[in-house]
N, C-alpha and C. Protein backbone atom coordinates (compact mmCIF):
# COMPACT_ATOMS: atom_id res chain seq x y z
N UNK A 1 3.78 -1.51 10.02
CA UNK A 1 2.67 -1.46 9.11
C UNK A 1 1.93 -2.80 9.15
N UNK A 2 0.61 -2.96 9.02
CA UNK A 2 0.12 -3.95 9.72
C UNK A 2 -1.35 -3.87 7.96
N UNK A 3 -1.35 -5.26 7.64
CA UNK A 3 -2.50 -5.22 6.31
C UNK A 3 -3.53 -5.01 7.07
N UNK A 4 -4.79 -4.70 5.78
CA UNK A 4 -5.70 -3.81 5.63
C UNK A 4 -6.55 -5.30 5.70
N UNK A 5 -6.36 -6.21 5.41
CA UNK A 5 -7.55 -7.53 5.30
C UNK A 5 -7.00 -8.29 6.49
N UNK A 6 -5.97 -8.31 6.65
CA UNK A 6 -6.07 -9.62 8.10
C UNK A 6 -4.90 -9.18 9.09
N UNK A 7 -4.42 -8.16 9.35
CA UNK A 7 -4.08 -7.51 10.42
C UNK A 7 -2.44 -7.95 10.40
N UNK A 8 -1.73 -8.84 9.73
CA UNK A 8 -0.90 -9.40 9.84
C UNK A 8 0.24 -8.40 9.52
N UNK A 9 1.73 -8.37 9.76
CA UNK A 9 2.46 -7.64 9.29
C UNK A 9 2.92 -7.41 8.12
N UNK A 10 3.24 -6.35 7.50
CA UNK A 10 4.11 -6.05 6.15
C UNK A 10 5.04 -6.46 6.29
N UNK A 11 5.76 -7.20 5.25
CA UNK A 11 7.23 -6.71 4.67
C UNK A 11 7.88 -6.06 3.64
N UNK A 12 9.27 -5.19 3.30
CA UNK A 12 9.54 -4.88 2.21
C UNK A 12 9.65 -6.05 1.07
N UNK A 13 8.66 -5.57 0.13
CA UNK A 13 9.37 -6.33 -0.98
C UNK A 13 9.65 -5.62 -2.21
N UNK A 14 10.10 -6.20 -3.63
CA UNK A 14 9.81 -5.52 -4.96
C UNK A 14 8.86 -5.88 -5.67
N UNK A 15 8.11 -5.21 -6.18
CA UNK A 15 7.18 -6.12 -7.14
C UNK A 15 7.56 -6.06 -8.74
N UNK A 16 8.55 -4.92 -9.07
CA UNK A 16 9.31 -4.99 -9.66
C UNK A 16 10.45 -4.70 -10.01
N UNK A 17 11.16 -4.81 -10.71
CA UNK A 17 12.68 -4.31 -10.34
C UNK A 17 12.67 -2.68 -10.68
N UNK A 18 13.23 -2.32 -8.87
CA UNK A 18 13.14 -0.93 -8.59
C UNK A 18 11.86 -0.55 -7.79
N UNK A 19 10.80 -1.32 -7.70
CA UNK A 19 9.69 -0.81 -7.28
C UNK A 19 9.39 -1.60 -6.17
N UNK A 20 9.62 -0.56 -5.07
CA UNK A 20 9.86 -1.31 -3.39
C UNK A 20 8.21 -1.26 -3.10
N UNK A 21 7.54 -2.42 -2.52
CA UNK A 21 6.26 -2.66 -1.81
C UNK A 21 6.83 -3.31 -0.69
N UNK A 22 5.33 -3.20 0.31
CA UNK A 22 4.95 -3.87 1.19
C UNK A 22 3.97 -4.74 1.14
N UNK A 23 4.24 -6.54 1.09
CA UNK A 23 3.63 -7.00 1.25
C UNK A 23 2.97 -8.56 2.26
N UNK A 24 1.85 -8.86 2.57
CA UNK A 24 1.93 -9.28 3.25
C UNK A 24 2.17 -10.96 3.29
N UNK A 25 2.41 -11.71 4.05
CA UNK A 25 2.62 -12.85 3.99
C UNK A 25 1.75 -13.68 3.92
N UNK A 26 0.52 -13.74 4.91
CA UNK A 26 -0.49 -14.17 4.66
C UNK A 26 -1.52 -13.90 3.90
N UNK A 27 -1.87 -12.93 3.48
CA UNK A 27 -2.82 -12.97 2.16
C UNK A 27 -1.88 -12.44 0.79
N UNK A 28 -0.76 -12.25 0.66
CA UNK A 28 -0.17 -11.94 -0.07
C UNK A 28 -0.14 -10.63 -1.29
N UNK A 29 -1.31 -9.77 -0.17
CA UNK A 29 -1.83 -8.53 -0.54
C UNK A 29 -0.25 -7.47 -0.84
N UNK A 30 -0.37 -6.32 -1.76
CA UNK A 30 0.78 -5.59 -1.83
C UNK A 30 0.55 -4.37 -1.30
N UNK A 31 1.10 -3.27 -0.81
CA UNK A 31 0.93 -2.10 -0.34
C UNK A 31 2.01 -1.25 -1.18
N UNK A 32 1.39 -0.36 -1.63
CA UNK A 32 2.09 0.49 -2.82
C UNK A 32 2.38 2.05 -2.52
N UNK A 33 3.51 2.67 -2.21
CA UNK A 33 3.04 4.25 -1.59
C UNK A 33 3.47 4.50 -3.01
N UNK A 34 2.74 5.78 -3.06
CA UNK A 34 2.09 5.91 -4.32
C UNK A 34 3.41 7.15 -5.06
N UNK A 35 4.45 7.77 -3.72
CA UNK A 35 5.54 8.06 -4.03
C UNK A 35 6.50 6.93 -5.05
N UNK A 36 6.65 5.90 -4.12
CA UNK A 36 7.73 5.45 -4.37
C UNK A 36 6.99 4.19 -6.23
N UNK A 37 5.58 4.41 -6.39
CA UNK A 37 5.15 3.88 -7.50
C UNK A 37 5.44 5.53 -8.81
N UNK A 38 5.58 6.51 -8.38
CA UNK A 38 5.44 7.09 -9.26
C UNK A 38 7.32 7.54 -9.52
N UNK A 39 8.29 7.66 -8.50
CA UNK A 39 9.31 7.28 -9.08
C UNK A 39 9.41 6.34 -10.06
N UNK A 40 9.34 4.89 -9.84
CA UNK A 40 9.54 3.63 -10.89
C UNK A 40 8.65 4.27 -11.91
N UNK A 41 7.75 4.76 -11.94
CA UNK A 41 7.08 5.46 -12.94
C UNK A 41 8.21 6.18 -14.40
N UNK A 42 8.45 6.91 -13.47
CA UNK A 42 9.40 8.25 -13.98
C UNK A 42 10.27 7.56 -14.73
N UNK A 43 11.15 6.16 -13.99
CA UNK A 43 12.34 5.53 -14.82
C UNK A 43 11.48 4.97 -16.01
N UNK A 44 10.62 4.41 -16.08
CA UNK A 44 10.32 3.52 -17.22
C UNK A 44 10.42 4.04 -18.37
N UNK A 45 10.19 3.39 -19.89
CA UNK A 45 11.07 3.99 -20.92
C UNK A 45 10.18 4.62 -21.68
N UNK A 46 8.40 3.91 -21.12
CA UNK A 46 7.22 4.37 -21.91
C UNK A 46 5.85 3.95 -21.34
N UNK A 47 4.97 3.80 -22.00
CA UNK A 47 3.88 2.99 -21.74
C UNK A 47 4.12 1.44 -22.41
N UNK A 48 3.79 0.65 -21.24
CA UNK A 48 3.31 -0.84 -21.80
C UNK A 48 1.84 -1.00 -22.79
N UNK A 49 2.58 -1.39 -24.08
CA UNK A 49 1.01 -1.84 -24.43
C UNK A 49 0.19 -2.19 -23.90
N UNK A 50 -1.32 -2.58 -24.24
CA UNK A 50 -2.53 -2.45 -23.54
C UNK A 50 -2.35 -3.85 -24.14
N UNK A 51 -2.72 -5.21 -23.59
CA UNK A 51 -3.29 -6.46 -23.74
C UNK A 51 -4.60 -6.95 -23.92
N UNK A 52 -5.06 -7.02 -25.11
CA UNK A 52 -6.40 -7.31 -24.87
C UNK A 52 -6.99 -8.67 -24.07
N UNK A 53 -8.47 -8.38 -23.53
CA UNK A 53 -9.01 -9.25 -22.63
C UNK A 53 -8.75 -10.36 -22.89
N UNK A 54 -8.21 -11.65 -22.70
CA UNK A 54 -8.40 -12.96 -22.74
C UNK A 54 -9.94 -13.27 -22.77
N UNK A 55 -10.19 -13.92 -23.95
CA UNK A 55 -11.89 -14.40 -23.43
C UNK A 55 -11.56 -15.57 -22.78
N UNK A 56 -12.73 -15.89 -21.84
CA UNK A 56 -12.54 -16.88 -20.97
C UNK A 56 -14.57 -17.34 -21.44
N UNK A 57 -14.34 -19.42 -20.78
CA UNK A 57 -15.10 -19.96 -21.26
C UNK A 57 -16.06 -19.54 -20.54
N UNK A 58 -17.42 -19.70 -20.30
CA UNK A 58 -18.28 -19.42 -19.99
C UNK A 58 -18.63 -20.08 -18.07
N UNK A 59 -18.64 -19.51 -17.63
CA UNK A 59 -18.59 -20.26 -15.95
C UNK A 59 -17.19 -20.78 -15.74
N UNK A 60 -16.12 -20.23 -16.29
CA UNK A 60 -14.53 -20.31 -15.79
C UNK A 60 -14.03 -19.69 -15.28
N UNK A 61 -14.91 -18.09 -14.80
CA UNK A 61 -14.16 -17.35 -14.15
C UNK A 61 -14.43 -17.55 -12.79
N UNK A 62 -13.30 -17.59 -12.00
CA UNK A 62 -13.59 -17.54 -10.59
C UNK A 62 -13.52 -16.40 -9.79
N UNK A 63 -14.74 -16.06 -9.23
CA UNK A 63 -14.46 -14.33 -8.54
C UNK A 63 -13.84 -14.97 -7.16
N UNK A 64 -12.86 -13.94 -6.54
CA UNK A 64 -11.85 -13.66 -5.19
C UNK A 64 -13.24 -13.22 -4.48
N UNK A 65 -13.16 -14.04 -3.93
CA UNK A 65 -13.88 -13.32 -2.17
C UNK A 65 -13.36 -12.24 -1.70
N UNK A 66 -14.63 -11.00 -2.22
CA UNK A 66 -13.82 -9.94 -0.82
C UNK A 66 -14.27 -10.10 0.24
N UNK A 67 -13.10 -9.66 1.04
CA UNK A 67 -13.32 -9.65 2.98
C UNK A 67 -14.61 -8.63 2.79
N UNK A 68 -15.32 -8.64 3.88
CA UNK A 68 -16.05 -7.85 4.00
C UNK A 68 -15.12 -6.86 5.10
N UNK A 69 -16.03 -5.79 4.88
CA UNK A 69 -15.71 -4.69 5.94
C UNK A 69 -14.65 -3.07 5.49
N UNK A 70 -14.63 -2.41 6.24
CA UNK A 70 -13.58 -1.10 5.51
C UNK A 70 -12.19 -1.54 6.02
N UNK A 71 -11.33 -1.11 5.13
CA UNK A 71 -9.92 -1.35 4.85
C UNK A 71 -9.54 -0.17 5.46
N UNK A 72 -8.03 -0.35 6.15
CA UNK A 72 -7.53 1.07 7.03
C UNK A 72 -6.19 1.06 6.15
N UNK A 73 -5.76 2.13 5.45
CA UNK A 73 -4.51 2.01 5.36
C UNK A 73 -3.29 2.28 6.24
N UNK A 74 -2.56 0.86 5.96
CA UNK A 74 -1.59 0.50 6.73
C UNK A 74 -0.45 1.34 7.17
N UNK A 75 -0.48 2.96 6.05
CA UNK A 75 0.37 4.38 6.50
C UNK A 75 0.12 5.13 7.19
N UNK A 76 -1.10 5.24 7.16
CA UNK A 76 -2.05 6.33 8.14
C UNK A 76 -3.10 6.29 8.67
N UNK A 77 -3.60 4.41 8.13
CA UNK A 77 -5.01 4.60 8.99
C UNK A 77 -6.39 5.26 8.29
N UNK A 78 -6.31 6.03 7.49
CA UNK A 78 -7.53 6.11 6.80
C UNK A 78 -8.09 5.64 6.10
N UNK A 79 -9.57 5.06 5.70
CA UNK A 79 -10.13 4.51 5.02
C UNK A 79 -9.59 4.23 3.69
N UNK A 80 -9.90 3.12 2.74
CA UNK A 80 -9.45 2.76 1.46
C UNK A 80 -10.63 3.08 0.60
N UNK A 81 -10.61 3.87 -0.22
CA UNK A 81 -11.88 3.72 -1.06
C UNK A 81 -11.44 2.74 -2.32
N UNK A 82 -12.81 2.45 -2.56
CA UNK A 82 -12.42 1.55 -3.86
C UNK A 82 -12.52 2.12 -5.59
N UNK A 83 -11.68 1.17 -6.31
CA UNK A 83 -12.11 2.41 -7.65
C UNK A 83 -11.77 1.50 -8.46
N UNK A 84 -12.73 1.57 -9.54
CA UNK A 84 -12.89 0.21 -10.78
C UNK A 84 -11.70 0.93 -11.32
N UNK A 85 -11.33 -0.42 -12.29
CA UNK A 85 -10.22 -0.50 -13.15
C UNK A 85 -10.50 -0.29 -14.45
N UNK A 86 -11.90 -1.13 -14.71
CA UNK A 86 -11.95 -0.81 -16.21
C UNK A 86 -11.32 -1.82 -17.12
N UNK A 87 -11.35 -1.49 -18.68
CA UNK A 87 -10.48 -2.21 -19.63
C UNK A 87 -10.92 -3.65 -19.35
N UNK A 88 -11.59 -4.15 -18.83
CA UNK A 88 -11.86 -5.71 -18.88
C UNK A 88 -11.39 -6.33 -17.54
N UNK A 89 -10.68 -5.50 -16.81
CA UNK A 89 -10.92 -6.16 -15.55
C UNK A 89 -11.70 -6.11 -14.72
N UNK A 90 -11.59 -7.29 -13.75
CA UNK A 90 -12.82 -7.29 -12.97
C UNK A 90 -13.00 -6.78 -11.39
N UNK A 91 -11.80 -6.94 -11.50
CA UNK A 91 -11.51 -6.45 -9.70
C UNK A 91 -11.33 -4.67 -9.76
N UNK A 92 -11.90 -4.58 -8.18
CA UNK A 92 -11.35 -3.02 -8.14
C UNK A 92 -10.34 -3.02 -7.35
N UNK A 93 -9.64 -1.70 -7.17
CA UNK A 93 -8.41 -1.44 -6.33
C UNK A 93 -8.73 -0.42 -5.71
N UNK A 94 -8.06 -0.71 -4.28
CA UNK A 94 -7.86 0.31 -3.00
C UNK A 94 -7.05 1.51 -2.92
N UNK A 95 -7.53 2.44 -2.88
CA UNK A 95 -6.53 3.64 -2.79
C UNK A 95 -6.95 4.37 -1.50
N UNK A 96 -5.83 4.95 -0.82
CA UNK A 96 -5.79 6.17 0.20
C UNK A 96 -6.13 7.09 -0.04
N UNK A 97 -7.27 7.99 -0.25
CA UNK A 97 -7.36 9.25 -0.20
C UNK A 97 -6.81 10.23 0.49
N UNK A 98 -5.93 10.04 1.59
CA UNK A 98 -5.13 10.74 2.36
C UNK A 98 -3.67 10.57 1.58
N UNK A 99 -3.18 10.00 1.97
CA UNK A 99 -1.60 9.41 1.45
C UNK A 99 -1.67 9.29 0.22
N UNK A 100 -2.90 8.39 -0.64
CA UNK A 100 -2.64 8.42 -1.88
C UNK A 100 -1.53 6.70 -2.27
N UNK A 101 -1.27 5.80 -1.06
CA UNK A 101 -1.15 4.81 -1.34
C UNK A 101 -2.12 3.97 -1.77
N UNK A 102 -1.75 2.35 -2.71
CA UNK A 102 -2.63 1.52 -2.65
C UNK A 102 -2.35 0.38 -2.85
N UNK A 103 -3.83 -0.31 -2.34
CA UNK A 103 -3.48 -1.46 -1.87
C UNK A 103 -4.16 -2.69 -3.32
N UNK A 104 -2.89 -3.60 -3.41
CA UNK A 104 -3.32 -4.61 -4.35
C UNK A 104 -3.62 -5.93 -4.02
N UNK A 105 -4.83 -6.29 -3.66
CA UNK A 105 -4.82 -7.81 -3.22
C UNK A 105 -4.04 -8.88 -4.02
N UNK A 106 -3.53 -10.09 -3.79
CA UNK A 106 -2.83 -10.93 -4.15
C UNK A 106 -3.58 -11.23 -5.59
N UNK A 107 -2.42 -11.42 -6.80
CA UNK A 107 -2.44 -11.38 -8.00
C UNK A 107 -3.01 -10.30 -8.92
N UNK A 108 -3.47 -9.17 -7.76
CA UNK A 108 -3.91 -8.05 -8.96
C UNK A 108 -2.84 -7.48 -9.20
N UNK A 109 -1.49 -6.93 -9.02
CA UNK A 109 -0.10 -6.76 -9.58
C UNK A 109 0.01 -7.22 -10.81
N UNK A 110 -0.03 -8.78 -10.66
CA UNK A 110 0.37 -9.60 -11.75
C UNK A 110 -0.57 -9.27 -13.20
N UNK A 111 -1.86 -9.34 -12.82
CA UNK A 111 -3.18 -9.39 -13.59
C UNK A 111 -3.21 -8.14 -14.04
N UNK A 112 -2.76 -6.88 -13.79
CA UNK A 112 -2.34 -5.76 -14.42
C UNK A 112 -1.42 -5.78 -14.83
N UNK A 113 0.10 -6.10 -14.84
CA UNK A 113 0.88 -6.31 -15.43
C UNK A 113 0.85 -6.80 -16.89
N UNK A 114 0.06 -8.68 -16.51
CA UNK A 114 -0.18 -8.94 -17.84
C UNK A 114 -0.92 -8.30 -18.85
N UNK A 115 -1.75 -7.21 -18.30
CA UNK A 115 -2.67 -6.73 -19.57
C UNK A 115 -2.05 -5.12 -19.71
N UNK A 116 -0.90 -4.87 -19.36
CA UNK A 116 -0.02 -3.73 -19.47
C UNK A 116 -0.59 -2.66 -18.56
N UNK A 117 -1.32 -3.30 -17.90
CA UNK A 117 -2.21 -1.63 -17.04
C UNK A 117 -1.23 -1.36 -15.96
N UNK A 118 -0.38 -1.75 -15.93
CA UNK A 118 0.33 -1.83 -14.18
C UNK A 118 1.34 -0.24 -14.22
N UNK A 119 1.88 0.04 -15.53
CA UNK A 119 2.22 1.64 -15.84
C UNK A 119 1.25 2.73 -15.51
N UNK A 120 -0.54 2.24 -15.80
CA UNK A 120 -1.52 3.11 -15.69
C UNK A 120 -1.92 3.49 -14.29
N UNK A 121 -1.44 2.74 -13.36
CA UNK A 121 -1.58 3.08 -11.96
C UNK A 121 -2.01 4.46 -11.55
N UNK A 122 -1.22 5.31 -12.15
CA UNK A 122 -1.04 6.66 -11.19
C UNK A 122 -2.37 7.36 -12.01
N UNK A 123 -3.18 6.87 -13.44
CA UNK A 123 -4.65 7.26 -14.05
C UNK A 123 -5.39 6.76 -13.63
N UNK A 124 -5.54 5.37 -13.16
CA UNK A 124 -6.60 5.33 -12.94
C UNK A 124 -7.67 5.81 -11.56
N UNK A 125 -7.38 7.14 -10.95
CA UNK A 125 -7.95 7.49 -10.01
C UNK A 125 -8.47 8.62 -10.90
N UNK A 126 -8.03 9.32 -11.38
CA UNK A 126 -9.01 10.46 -12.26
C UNK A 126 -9.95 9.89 -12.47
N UNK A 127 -10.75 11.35 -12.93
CA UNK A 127 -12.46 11.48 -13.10
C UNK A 127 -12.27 11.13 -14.54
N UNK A 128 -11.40 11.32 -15.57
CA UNK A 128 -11.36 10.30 -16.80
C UNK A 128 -11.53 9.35 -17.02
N UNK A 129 -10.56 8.47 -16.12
CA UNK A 129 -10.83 6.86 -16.25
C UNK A 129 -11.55 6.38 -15.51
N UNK A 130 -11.86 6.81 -14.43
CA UNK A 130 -12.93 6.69 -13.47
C UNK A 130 -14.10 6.32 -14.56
N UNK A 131 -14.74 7.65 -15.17
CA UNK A 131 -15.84 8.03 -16.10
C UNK A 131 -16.25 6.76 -16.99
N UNK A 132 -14.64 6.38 -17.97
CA UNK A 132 -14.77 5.50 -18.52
C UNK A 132 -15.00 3.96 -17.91
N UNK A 133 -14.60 3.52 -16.93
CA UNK A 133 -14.83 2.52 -16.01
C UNK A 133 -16.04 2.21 -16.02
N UNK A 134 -17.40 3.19 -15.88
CA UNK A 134 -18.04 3.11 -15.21
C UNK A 134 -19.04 3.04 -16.49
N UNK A 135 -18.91 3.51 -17.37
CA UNK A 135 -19.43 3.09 -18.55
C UNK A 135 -19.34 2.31 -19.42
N UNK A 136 -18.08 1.64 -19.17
CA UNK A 136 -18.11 0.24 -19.46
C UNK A 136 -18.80 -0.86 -19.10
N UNK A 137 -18.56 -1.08 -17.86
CA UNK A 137 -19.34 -1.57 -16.91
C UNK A 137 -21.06 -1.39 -16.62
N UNK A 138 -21.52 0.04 -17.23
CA UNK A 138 -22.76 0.49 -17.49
C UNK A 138 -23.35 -0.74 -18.90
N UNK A 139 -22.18 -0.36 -20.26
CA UNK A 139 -22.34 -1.09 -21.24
C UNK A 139 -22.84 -2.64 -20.72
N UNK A 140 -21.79 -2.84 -20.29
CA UNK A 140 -21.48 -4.52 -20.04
C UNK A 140 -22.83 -5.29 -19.56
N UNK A 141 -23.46 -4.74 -18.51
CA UNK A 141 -24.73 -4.45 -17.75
C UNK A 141 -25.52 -4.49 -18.92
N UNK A 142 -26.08 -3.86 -19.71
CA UNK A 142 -26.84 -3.93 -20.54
C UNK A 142 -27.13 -4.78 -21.75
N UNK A 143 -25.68 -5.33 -21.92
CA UNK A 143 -25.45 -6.15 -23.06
C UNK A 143 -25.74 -7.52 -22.15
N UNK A 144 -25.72 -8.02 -21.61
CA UNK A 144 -25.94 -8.92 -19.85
C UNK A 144 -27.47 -8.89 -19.92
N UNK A 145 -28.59 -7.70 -20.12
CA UNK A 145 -29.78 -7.64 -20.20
C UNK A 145 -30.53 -8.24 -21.32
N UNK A 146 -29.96 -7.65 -22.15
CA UNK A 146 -30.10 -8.03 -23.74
C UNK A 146 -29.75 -9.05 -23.95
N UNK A 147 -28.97 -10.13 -23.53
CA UNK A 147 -28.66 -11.66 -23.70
C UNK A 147 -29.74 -12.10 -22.76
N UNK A 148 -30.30 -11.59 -21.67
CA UNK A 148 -31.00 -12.43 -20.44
C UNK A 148 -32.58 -12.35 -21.54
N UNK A 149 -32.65 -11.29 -22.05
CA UNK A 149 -34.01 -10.89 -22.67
C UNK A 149 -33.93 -11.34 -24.10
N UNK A 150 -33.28 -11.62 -24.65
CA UNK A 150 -33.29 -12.12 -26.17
C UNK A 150 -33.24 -13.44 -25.88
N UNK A 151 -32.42 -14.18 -25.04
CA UNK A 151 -32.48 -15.46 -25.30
C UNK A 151 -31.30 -16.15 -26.64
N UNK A 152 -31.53 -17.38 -27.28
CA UNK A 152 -31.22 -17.83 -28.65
C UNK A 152 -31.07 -16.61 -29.58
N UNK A 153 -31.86 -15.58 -28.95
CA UNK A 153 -31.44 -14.89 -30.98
C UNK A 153 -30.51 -13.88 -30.69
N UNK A 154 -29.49 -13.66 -29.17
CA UNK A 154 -28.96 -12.68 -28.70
C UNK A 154 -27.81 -12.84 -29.84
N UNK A 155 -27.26 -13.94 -30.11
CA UNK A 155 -26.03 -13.81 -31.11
C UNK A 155 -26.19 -13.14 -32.81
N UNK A 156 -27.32 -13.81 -33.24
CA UNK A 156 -28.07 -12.96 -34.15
C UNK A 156 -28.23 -11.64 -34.33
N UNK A 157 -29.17 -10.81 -33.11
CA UNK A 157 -28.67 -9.28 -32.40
C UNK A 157 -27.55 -9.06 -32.71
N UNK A 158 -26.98 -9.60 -32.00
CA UNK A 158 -25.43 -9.05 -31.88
C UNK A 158 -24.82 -8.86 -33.11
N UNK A 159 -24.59 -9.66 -33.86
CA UNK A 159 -23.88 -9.85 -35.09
C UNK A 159 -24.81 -8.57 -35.95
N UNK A 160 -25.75 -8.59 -35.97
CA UNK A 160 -26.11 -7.66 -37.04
C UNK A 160 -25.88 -6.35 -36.51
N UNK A 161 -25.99 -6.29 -35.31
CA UNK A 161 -25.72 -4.85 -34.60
C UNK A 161 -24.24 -4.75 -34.97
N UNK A 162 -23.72 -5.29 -34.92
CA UNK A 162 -21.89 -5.19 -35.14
C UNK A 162 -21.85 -4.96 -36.12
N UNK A 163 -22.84 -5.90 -37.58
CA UNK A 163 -22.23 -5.54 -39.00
C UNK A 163 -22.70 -3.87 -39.52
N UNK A 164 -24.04 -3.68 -38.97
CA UNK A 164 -24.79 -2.48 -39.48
C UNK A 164 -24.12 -1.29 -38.63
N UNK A 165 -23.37 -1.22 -37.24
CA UNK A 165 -22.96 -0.52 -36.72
C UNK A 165 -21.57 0.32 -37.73
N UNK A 166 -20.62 -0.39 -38.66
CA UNK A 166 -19.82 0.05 -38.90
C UNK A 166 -19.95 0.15 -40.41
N UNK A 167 -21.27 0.15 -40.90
CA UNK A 167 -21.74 0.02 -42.12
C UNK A 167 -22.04 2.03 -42.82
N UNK A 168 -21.51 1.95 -44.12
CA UNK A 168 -21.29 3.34 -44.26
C UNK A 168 -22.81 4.12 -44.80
N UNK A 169 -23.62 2.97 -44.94
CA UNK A 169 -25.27 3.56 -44.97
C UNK A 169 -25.91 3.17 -43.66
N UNK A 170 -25.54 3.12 -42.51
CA UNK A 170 -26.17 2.57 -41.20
C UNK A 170 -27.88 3.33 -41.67
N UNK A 171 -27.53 4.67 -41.55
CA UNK A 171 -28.86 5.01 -41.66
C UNK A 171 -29.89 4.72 -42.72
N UNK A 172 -29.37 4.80 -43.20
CA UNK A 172 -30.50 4.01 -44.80
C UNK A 172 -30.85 2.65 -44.58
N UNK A 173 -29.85 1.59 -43.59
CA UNK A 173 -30.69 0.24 -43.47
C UNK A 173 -31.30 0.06 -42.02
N UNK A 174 -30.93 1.02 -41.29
CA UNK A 174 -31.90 1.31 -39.67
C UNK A 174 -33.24 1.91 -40.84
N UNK A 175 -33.32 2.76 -41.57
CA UNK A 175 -34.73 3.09 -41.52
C UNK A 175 -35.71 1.69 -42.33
N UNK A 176 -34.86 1.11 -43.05
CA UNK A 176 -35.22 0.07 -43.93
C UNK A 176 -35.88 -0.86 -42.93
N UNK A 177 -35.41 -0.94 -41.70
CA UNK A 177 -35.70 -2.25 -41.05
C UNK A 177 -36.78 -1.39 -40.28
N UNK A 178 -36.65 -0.10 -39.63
CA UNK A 178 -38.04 0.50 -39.10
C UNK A 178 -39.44 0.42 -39.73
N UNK A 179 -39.03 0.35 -41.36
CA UNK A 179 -39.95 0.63 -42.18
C UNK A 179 -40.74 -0.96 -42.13
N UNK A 180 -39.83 -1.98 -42.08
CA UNK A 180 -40.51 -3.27 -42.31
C UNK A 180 -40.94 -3.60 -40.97
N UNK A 181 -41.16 -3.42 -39.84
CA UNK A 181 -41.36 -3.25 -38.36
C UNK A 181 -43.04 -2.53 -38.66
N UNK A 182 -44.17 -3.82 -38.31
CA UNK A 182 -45.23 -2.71 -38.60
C UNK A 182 -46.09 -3.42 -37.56
């Protein structure tokens, strides 16, 4: 078995106890058959809580260079498609549409783990979480617009949108503020 980013060989490893991967040495990418992830599945005792996002400071995040180019999986050779994660992460993950293995570049194991998603593996390829992924990310996009276009008063926005959003007359003070809008 030979990786999907730099051609180099697999080895067996665990990524967790009971859960046999292949991964590689030089980019330290993991290869997951999606059998032997949904056994360790089966043993576990439940779902891992969900971790919420760490906020991070503003220009602290560092994005991973992806390789360019299509990924072959290392079982069979067929293309990797990619598929958002969602929940606040940022990276996507590789899956086989043939085999149904996938591939985790170095520290996305870990980085799901810590935020409990690493149980959710075998969901997040449905048209459910898929759906939701993508509307998050739709959200996120927009709220990204609305800070680029408001400027200084985006926190202002925000805050009142948050307080009036969960407010039990929303509609009586949306029309209040339409009404003073002239």
């Amino acid at each position: 078995m030979i990786c999907p980013i730099d051609g180099s060989s697999l080895t067996r490893t665990e990524v967790e106890p009971g859960l046999q991967a292949y991964q590689c040495r030089s980019c330290a990418g993991d290869w997951l058959r999606f059998g032997d992830y949904l056994a360790w599945r089966e043993r576990q005792p439940g779902d891992a809580p969900e971790q919420p996002e760490q906020p991070t400071e503003p220009g602290s995040e560092v994005a991973a260079a992806e390789p360019g180019g299509a990924r072959r999986c290392p079982d069979c050779g067929h293309l990797l498609a990619r598929y958002s994660v969602g929940h606040g992460v940022s990276f996507p993950i590789d899956r086989c549409g043939n085999c149904n293995g996938v591939w985790l570049d170095a520290t996305e194991w870990a980085s799901l783990r810590e935020r409990g998603l690493h149980d959710d593996l075998h969901q997040m390829f449905g048209p459910g979480w898929q759906f939701g992924a993508r509307t998050e990310e739709r959200e996120r996009r927009m709220e990204a617009q609305f800070e680029r276009q408001l400027g200084g008063d985006f926190g202002r926005a925000r805050e009142f949108a948050t307080w009036v959003a969960d407010h039990p007359r929303r509609s009586q003070i949306m029309a209040y503020v339409q009404s003073c809008i002239r």
